[in-house]
PDB file of N, CA and C in Angstrom:
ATOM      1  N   UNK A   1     -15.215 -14.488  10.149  1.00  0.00           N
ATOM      2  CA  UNK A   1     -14.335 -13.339  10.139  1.00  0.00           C
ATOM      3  C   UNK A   1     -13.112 -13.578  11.021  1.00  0.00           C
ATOM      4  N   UNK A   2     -12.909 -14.098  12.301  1.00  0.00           N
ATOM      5  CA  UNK A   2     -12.064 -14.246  13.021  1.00  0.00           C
ATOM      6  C   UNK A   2     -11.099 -15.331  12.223  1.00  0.00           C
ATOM      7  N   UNK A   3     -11.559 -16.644  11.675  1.00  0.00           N
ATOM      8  CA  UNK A   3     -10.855 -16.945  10.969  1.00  0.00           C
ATOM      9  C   UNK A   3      -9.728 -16.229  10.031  1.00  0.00           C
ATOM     10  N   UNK A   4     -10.530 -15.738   8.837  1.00  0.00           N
ATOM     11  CA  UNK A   4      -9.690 -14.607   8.307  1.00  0.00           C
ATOM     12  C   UNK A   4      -9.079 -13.848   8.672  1.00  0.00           C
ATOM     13  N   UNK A   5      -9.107 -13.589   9.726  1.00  0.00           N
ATOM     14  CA  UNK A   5      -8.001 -12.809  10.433  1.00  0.00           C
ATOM     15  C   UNK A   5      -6.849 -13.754  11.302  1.00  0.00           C
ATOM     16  N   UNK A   6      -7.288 -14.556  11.615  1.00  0.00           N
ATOM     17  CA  UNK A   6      -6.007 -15.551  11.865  1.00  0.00           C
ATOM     18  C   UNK A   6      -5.021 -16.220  10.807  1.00  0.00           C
ATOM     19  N   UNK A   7      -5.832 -16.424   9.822  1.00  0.00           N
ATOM     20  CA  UNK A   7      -5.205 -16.610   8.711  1.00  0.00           C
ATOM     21  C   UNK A   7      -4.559 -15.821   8.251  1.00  0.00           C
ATOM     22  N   UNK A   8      -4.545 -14.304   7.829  1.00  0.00           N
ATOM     23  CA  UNK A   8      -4.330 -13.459   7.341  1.00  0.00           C
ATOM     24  C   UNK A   8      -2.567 -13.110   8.687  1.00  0.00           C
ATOM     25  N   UNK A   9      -2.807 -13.087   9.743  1.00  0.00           N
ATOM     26  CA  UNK A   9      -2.264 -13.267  10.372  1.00  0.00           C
ATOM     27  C   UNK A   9      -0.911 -14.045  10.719  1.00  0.00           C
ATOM     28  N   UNK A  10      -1.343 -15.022  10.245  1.00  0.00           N
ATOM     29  CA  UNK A  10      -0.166 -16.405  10.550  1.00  0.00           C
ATOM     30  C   UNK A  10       0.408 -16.197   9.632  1.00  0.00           C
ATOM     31  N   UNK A  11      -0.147 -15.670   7.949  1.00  0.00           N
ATOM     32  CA  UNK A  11       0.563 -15.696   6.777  1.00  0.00           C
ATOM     33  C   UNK A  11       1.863 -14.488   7.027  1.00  0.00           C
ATOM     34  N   UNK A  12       0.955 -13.660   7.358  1.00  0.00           N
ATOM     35  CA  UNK A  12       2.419 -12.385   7.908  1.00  0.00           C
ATOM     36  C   UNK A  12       3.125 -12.788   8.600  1.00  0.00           C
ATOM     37  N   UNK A  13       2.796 -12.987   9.760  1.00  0.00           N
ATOM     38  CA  UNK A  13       3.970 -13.538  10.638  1.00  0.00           C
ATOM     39  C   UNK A  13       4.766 -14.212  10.210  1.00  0.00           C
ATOM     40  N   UNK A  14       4.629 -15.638   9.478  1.00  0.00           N
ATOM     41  CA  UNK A  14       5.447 -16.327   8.757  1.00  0.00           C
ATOM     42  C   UNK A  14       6.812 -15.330   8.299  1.00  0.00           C
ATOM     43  N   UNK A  15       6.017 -14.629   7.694  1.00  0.00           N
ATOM     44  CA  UNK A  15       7.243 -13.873   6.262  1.00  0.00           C
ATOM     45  C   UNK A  15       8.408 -12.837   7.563  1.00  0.00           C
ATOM     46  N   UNK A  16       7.229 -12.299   8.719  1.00  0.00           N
ATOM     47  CA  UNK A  16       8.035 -11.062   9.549  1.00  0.00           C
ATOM     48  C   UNK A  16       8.890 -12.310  10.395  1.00  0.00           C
ATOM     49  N   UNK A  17       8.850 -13.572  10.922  1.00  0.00           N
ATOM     50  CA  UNK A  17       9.566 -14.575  11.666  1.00  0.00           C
ATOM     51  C   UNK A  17      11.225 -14.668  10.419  1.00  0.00           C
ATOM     52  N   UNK A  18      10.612 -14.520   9.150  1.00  0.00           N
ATOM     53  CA  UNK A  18      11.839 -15.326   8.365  1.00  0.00           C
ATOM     54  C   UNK A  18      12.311 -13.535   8.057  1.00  0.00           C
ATOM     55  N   UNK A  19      12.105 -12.843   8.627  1.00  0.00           N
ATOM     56  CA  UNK A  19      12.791 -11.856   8.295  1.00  0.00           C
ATOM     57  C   UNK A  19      12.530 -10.834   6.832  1.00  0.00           C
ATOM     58  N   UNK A  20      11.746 -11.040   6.094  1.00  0.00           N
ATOM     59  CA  UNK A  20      11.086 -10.958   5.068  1.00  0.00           C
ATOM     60  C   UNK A  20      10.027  -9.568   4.912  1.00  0.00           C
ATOM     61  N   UNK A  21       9.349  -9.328   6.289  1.00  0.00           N
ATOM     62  CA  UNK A  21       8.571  -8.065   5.964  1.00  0.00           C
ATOM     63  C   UNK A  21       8.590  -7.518   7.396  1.00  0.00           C
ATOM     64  N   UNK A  22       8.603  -6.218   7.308  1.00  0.00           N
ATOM     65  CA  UNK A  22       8.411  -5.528   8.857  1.00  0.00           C
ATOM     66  C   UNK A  22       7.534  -4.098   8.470  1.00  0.00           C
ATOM     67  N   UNK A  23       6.553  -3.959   8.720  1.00  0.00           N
ATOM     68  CA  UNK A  23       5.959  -3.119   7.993  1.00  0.00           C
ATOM     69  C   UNK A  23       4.169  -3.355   9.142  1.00  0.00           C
ATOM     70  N   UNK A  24       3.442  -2.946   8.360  1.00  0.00           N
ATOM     71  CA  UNK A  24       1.595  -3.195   8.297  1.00  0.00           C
ATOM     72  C   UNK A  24       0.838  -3.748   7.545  1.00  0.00           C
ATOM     73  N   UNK A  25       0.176  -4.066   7.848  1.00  0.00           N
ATOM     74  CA  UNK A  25      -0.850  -4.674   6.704  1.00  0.00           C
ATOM     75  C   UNK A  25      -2.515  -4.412   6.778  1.00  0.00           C
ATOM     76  N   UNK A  26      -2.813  -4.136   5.829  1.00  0.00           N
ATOM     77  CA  UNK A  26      -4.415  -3.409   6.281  1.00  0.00           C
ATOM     78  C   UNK A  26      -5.172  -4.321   4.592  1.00  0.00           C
ATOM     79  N   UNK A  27      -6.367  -5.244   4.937  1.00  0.00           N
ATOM     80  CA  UNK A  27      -6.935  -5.582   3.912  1.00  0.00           C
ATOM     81  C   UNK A  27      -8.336  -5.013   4.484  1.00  0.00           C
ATOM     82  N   UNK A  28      -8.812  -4.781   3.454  1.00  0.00           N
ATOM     83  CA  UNK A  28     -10.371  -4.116   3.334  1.00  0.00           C
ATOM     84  C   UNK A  28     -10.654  -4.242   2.272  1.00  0.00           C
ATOM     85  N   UNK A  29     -12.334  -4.636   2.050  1.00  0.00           N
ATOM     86  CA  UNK A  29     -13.075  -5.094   0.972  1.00  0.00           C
ATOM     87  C   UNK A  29     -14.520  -3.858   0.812  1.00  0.00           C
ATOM     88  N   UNK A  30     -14.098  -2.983   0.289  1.00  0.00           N
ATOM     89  CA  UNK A  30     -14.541  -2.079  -0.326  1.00  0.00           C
ATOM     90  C   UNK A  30     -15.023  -0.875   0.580  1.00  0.00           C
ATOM     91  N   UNK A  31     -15.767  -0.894   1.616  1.00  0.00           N
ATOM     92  CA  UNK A  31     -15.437   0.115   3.302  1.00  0.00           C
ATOM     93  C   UNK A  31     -15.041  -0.532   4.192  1.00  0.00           C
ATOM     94  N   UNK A  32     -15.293  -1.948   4.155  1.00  0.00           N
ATOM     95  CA  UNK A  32     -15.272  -2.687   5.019  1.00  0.00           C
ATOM     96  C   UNK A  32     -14.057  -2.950   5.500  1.00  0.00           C
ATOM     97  N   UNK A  33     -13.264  -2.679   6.946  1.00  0.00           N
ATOM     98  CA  UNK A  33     -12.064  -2.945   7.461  1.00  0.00           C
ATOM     99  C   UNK A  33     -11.802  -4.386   7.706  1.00  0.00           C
ATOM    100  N   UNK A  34     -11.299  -5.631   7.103  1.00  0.00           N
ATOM    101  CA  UNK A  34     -11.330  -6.544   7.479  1.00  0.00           C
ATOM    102  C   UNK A  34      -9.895  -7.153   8.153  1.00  0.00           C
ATOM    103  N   UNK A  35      -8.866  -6.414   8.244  1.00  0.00           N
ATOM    104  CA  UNK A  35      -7.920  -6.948   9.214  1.00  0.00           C
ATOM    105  C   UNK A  35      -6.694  -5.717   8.729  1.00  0.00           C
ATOM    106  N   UNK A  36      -5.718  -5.205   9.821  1.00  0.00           N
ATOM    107  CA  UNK A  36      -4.992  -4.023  10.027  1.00  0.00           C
ATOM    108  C   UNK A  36      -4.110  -4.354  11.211  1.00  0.00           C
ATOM    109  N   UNK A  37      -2.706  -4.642  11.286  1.00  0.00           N
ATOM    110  CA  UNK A  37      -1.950  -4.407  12.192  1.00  0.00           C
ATOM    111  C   UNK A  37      -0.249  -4.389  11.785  1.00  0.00           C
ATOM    112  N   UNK A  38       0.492  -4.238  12.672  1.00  0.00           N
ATOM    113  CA  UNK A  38       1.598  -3.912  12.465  1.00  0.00           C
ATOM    114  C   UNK A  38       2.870  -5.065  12.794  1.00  0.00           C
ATOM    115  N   UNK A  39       4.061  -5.231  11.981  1.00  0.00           N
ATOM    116  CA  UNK A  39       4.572  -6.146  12.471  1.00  0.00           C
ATOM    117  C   UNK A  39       5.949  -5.723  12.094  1.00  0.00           C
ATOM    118  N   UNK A  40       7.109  -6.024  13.277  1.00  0.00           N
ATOM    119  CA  UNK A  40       8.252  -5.651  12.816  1.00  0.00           C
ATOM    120  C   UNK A  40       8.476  -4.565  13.923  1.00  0.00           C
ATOM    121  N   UNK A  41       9.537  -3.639  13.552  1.00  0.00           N
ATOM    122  CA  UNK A  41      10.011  -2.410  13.933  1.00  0.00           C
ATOM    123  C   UNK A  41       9.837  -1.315  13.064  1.00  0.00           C
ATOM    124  N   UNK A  42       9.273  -0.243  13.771  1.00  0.00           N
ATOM    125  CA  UNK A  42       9.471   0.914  12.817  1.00  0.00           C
ATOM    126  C   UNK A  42      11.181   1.346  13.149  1.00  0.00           C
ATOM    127  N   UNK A  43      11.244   1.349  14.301  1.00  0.00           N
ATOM    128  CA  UNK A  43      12.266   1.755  14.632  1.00  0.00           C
ATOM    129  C   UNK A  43      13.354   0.696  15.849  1.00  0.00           C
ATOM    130  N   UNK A  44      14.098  -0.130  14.973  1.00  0.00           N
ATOM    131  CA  UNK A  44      14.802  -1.018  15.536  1.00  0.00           C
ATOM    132  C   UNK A  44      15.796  -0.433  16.518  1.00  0.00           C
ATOM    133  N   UNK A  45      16.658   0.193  16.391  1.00  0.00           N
ATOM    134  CA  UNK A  45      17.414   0.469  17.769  1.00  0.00           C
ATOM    135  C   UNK A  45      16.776   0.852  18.969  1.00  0.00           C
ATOM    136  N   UNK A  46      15.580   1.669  18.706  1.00  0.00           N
ATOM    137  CA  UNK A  46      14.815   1.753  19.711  1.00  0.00           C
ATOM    138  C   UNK A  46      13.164   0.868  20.159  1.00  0.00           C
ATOM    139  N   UNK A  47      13.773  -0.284  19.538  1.00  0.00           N
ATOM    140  CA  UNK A  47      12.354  -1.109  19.785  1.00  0.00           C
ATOM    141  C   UNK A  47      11.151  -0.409  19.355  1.00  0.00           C
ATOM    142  N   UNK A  48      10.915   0.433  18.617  1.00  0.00           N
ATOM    143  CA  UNK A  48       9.820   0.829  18.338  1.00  0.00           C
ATOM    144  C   UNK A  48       9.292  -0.145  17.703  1.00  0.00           C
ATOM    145  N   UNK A  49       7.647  -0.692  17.632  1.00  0.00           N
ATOM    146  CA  UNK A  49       7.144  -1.229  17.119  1.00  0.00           C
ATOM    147  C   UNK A  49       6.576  -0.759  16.072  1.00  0.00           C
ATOM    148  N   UNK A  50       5.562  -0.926  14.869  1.00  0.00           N
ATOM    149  CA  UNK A  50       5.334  -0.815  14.180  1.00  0.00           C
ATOM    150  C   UNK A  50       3.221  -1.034  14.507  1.00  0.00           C
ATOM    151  N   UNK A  51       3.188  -0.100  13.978  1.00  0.00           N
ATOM    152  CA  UNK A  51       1.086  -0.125  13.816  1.00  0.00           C
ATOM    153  C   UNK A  51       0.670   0.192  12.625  1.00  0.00           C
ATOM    154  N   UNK A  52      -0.597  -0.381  12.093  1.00  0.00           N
ATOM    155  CA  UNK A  52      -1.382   0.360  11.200  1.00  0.00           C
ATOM    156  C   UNK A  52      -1.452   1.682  11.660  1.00  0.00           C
ATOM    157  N   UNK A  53      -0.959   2.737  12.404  1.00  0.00           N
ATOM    158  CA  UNK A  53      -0.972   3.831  12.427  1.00  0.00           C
ATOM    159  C   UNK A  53       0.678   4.514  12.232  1.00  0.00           C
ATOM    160  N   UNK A  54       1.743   3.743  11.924  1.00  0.00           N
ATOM    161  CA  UNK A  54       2.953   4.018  11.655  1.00  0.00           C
ATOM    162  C   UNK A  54       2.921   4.649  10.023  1.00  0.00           C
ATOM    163  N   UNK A  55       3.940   5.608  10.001  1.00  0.00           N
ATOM    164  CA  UNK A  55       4.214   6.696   8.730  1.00  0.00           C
ATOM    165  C   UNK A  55       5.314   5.932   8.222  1.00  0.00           C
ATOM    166  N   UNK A  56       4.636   5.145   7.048  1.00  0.00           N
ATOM    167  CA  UNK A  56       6.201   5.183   6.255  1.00  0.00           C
ATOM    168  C   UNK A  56       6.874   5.494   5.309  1.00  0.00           C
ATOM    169  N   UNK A  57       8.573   5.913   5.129  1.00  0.00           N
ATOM    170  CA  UNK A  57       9.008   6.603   4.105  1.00  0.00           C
ATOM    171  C   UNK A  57       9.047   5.612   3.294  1.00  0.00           C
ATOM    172  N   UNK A  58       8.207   5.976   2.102  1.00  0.00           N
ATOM    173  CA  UNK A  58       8.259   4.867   1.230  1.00  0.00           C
ATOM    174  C   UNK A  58       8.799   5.686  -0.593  1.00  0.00           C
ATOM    175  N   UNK A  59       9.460   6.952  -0.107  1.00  0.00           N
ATOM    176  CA  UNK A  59      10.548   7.195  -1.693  1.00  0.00           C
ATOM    177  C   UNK A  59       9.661   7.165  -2.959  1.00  0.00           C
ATOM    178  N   UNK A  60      10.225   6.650  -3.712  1.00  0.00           N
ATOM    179  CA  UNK A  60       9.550   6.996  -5.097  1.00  0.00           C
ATOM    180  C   UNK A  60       9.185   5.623  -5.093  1.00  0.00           C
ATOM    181  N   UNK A  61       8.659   4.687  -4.730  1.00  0.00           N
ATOM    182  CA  UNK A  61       7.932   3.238  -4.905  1.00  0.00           C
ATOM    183  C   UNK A  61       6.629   3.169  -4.974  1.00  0.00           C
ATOM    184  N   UNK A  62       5.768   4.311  -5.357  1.00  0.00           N
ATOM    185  CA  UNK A  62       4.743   4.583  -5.953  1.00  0.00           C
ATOM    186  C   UNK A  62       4.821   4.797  -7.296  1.00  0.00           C
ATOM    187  N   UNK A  63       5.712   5.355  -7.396  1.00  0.00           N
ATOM    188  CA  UNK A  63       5.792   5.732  -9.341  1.00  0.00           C
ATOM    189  C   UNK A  63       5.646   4.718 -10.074  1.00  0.00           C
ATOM    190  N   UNK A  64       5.794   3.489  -9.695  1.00  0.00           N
ATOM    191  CA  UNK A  64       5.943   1.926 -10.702  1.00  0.00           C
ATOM    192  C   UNK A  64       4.361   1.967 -10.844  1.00  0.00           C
ATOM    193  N   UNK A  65       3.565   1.831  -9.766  1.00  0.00           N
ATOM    194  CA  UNK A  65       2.202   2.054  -9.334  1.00  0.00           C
ATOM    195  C   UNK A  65       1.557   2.857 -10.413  1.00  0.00           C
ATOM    196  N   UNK A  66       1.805   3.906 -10.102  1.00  0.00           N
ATOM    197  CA  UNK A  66       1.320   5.077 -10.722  1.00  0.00           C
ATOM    198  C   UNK A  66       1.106   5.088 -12.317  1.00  0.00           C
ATOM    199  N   UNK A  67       2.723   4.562 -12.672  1.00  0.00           N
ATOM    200  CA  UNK A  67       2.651   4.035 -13.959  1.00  0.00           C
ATOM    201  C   UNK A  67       1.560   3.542 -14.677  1.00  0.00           C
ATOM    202  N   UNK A  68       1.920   2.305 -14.003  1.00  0.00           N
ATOM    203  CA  UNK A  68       0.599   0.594 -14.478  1.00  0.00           C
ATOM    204  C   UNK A  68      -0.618   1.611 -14.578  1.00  0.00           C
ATOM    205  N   UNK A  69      -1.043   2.851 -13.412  1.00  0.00           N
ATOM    206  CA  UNK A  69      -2.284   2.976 -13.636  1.00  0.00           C
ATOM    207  C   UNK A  69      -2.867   3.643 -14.766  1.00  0.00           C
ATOM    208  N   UNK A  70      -1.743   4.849 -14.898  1.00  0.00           N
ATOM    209  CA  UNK A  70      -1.997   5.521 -15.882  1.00  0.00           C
ATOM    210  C   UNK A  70      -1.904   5.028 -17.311  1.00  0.00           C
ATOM    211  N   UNK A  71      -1.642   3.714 -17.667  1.00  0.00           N
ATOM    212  CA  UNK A  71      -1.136   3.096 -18.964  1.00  0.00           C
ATOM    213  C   UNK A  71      -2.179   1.868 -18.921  1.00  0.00           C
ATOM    214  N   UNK A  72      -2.880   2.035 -17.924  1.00  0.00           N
ATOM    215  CA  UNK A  72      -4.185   0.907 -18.005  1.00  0.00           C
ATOM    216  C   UNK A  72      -5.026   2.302 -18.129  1.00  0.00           C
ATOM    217  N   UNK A  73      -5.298   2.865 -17.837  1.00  0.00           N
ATOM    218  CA  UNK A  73      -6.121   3.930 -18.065  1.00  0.00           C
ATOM    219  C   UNK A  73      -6.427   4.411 -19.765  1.00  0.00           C
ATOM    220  N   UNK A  74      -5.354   4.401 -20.235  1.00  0.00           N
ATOM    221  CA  UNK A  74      -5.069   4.661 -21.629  1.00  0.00           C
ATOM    222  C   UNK A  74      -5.585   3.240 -22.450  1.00  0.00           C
ATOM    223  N   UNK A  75      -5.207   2.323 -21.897  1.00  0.00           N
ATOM    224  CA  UNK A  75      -5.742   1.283 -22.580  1.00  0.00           C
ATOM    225  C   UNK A  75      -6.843   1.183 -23.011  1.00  0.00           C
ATOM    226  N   UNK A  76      -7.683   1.791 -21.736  1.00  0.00           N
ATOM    227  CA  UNK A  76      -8.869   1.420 -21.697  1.00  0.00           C
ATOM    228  C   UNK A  76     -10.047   3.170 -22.196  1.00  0.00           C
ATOM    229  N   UNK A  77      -8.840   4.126 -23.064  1.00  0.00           N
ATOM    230  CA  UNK A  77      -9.350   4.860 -23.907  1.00  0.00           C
ATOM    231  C   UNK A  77      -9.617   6.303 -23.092  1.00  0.00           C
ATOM    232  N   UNK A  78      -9.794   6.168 -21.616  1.00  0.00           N
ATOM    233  CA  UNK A  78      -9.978   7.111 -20.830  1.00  0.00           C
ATOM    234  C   UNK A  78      -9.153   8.372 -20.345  1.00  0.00           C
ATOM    235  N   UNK A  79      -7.551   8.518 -21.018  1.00  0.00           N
ATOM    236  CA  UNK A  79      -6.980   9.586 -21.501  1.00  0.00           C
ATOM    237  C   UNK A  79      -5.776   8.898 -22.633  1.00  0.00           C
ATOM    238  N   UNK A  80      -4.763   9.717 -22.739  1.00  0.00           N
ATOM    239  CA  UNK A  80      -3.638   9.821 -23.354  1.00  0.00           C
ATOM    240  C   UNK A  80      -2.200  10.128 -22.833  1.00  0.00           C
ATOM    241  N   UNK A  81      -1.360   9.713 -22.982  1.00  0.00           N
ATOM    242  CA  UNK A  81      -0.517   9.830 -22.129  1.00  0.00           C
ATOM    243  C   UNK A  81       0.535  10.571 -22.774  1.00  0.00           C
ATOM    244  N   UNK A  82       0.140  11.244 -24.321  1.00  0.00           N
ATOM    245  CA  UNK A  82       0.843  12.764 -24.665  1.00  0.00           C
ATOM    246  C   UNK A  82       0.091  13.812 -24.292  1.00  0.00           C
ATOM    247  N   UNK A  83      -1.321  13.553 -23.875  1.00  0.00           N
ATOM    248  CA  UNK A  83      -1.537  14.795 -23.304  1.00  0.00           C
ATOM    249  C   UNK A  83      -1.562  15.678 -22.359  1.00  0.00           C
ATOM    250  N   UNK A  84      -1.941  16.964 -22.291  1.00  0.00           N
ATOM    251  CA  UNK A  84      -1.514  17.598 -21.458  1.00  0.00           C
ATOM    252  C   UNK A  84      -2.200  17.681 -20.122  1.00  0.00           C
ATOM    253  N   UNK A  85      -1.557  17.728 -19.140  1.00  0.00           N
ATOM    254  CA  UNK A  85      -2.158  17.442 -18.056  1.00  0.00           C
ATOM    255  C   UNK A  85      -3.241  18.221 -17.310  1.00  0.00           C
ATOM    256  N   UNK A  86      -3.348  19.436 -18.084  1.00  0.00           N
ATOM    257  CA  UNK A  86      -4.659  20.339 -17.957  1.00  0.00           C
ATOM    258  C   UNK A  86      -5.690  19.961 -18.442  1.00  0.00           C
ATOM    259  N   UNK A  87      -5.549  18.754 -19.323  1.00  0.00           N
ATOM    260  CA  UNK A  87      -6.834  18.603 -19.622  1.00  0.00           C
ATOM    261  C   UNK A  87      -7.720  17.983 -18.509  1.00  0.00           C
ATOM    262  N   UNK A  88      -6.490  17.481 -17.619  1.00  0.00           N
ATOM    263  CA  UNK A  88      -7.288  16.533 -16.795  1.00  0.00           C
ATOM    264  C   UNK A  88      -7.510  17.079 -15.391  1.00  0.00           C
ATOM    265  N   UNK A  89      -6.699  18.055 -15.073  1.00  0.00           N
ATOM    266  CA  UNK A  89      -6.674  18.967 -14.156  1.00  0.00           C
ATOM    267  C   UNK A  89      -6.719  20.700 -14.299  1.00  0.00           C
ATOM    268  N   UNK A  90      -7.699  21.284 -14.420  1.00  0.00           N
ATOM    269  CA  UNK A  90      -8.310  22.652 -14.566  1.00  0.00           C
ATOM    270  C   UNK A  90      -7.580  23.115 -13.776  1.00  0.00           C
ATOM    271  N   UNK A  91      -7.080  24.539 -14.758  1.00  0.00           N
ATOM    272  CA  UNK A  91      -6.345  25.353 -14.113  1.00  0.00           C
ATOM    273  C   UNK A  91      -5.382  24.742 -13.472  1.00  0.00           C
ATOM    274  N   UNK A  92      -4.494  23.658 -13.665  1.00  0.00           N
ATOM    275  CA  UNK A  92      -3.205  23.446 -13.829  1.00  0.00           C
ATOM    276  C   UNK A  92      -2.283  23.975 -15.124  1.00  0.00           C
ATOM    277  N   UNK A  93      -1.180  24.944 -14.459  1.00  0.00           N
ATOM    278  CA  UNK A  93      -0.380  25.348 -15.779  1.00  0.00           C
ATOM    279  C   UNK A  93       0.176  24.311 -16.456  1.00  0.00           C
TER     280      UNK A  93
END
C-alpha cells in the first residue's frame, strides 16, 4: 500500500511540478480510501494550499459526465432519453 501511494504520488507531482494540475486527488477502490491529497493552490495570491478537503468551482464540467452516463444507460435499455423525467423521479413535475 505505501508503495501505491508513492507512486500515485510522484505521478501527480510530476504533472503539478510541470504546471499541468493544481487541484486533489482521491483514488478509492470501492469503500476503501486508498490515497487523497492536495496539490497546487486553491488560492494563489494568497498561498492557499489546496486539500482533499478544498471546494471546487467546477461550472458545468459535469454535464459532459452526466451525458456519457445517461446515454450508456440507454444503451444498456435501462431508460430512454425522450422520456419523461417523472418516470424516473416521482412526483417530479
Amino acid at each position: 500500500m505505501v508503495i501505491l501511494r508513492r507512486r500515485m504520488n510522484a505521478l501527480v507531482s510530476a504533472y503539478t511540478a510541470l504546471g499541468r494540475f493544481s487541484g486533489a486527488a482521491l483514488v478509492a477502490r470501492g469503500d476503501r480510501l486508498l490515497f487523497t491529497k492536495g496539490y497546487g493552490h486553491a488560492n494563489y495570491e494568497h498561498a492557499v494550499p489546496n486539500s482533499p478537503g478544498t471546494a471546487f468551482r467546477i461550472g458545468s464540467q459535469t454535464k459532459t459526465f452526466t451525458a456519457i452516463a445517461i446515454l450508456r444507460l440507454q444503451e444498456q435499455g435501462r431508460l430512454q432519453v425522450g422520456d419523461l423525467i417523472a418516470r424516473y423521479l416521482p412526483g417530479y413535475p
